[in-house]
N, C-alpha and C. Protein backbone atom coordinates (compact mmCIF):
# COMPACT_ATOMS: atom_id res chain seq x y z
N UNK A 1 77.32 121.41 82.04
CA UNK A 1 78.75 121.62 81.82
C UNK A 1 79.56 121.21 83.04
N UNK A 2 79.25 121.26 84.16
CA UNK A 2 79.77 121.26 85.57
C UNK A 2 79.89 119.42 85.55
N UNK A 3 78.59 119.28 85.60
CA UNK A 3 78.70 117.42 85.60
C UNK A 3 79.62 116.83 84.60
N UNK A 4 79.96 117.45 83.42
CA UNK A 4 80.47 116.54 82.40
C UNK A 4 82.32 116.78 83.04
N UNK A 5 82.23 118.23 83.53
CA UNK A 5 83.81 118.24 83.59
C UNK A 5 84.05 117.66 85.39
N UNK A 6 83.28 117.63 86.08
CA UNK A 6 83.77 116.75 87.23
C UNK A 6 83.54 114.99 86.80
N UNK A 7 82.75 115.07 85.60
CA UNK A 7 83.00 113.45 85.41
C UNK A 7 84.63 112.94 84.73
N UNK A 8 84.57 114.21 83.74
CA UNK A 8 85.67 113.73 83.49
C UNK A 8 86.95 113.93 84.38
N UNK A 9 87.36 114.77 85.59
CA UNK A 9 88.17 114.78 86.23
C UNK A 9 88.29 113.71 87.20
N UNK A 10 86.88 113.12 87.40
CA UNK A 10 87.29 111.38 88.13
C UNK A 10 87.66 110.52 87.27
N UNK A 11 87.28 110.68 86.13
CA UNK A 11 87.77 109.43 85.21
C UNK A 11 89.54 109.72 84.75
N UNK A 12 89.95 110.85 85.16
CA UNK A 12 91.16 110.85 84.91
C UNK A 12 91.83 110.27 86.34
N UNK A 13 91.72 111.15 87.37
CA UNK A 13 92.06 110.94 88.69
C UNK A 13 92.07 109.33 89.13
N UNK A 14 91.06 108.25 88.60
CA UNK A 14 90.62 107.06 88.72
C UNK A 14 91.80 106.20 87.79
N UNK A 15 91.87 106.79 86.48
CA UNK A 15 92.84 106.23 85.72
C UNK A 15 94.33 106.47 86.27
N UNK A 16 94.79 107.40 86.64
CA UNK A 16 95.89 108.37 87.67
C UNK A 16 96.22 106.75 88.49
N UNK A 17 95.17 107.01 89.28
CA UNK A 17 95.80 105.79 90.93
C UNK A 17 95.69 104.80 90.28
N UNK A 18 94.66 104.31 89.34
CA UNK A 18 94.79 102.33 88.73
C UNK A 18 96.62 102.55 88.07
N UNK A 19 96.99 103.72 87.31
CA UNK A 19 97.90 103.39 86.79
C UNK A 19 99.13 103.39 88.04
N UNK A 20 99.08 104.12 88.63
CA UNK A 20 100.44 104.18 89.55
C UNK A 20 99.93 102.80 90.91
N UNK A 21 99.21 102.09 90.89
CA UNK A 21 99.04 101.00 91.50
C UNK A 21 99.56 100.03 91.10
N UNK A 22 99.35 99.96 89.27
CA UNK A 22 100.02 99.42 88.04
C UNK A 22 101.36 99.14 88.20
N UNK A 23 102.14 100.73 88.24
CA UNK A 23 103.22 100.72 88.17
C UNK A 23 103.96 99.87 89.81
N UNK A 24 103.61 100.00 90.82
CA UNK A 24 103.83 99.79 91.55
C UNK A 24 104.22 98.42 91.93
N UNK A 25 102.24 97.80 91.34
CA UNK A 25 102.62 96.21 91.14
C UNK A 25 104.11 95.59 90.36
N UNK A 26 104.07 96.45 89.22
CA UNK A 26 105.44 95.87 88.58
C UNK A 26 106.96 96.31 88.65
N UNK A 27 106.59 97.04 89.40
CA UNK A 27 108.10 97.27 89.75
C UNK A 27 108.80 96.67 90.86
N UNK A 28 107.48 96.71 92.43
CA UNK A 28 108.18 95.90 93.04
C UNK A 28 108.23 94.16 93.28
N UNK A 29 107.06 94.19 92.31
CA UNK A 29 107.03 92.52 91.46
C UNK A 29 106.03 91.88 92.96
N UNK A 30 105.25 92.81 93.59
CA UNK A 30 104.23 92.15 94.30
C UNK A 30 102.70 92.72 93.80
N UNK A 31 101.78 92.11 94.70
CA UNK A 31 100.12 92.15 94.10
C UNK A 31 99.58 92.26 95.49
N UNK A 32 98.09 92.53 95.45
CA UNK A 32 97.51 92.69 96.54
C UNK A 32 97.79 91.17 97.59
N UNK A 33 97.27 91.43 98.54
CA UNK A 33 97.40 91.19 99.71
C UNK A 33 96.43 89.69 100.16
N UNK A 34 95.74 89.16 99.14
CA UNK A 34 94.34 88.37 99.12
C UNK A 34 95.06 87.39 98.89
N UNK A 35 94.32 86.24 99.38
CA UNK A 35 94.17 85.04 98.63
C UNK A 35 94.07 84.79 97.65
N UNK A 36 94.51 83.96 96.62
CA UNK A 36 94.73 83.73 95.13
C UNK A 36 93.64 83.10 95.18
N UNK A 37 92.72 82.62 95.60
CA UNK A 37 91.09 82.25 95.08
C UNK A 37 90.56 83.17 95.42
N UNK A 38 90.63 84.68 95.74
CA UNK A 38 89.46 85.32 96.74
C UNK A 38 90.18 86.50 95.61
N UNK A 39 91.17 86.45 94.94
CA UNK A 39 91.53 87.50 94.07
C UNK A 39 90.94 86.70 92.58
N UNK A 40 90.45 85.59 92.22
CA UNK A 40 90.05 85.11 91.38
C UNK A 40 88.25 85.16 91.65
N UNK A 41 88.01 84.65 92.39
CA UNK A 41 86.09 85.33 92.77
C UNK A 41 86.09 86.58 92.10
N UNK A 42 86.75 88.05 93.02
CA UNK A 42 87.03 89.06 92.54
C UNK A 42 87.12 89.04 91.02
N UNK A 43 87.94 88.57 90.33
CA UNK A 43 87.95 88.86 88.97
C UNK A 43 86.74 88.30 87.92
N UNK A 44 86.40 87.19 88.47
CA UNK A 44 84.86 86.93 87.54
C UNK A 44 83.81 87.84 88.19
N UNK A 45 83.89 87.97 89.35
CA UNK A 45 82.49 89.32 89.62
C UNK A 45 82.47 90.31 89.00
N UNK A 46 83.76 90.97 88.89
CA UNK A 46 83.89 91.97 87.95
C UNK A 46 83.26 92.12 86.71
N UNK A 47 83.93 91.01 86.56
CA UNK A 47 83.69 90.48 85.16
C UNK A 47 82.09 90.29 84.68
N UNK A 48 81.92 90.48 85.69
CA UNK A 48 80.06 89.47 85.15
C UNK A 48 79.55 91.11 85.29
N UNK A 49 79.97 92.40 86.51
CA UNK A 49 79.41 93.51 87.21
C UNK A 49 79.58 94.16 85.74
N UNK A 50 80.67 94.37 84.80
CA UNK A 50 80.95 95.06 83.52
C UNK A 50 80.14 94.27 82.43
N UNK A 51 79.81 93.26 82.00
CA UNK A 51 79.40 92.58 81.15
C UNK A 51 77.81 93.44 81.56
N UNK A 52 77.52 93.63 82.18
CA UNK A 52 76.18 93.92 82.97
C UNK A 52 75.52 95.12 82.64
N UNK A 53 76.76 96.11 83.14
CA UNK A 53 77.00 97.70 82.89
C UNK A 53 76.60 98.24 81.47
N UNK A 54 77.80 97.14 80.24
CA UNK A 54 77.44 97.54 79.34
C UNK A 54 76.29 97.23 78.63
N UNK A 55 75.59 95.81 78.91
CA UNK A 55 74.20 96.07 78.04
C UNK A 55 73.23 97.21 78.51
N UNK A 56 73.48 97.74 80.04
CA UNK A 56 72.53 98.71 80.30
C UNK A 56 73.24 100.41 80.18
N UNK A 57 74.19 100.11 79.56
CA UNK A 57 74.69 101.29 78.96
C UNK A 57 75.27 102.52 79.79
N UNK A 58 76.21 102.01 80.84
CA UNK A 58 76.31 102.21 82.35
C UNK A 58 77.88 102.17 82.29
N UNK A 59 78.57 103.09 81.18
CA UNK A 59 80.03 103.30 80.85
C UNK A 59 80.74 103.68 81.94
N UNK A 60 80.38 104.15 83.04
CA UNK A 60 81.72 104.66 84.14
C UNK A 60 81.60 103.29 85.12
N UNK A 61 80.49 102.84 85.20
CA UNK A 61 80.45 101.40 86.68
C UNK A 61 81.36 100.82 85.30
N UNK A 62 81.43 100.34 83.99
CA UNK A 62 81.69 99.77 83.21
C UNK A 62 83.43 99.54 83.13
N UNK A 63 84.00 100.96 82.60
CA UNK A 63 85.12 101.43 83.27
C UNK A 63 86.03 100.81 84.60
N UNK A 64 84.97 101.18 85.28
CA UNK A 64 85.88 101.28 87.04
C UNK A 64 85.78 99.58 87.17
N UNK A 65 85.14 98.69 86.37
CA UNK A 65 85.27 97.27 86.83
C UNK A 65 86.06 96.95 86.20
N UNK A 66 86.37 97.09 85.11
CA UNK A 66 87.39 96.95 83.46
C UNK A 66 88.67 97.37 84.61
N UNK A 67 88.82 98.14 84.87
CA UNK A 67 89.95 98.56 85.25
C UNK A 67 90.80 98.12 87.11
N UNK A 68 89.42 97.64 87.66
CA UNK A 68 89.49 96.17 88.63
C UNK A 68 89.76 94.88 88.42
N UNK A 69 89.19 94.24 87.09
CA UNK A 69 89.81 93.19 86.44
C UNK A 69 91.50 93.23 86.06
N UNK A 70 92.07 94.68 85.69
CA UNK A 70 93.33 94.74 85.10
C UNK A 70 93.96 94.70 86.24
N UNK A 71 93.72 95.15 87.54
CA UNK A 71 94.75 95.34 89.01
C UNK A 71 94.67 93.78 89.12
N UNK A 72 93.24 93.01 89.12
CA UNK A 72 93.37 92.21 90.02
C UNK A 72 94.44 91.02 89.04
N UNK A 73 93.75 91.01 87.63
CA UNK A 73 95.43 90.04 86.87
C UNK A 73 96.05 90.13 87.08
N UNK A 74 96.85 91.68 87.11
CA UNK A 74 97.95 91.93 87.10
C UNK A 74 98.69 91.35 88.70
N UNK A 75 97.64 91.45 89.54
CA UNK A 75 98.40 90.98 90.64
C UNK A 75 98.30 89.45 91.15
N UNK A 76 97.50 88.45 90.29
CA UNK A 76 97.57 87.64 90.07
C UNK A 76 98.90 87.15 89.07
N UNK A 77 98.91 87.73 88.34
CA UNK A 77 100.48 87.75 87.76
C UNK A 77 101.95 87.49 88.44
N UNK A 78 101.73 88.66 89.38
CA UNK A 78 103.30 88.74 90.33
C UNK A 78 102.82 88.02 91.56
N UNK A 79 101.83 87.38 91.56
CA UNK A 79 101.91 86.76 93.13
C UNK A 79 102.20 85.10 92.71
């Protein structure tokens, strides 16, 4: 019972900061701080780290990359 409710209080807390990072990116219409090829590496690693997760059935690494792919577009977006 203990493990399931501290899992789920990171998966909220985790969703919490991706979203107000979110918001942040779009409001003040900037993105991280990287190089636009070194924020694109980043997004296919991800990409390949979640594709990975889920055949081995590995839903929170799965999650937390899903939700690294969305910062790093998004700040590929405004940059």
């Amino acid at each position: 019972m203990l493990k399931k409710t501290v899992l789920v209080l990171a998966l909220f807390f985790m969703i919490l900061i991706v979203g107000n990072i979110m918001y942040s990116f779009l409001t003040e219409k900037t993105g991280f701080d990287y190089p636009i090829w070194l924020q694109i590496v980043m997004v296919i690693s991800f990409s390949v780290l979640a594709i990975m997760k889920v055949q081995t059935k590995n839903y929170i690494v799965t999650l937390a990359a899903s939700l690294a792919i969305i910062l790093l577009i998004t700040s590929l977006l405004n940059t």
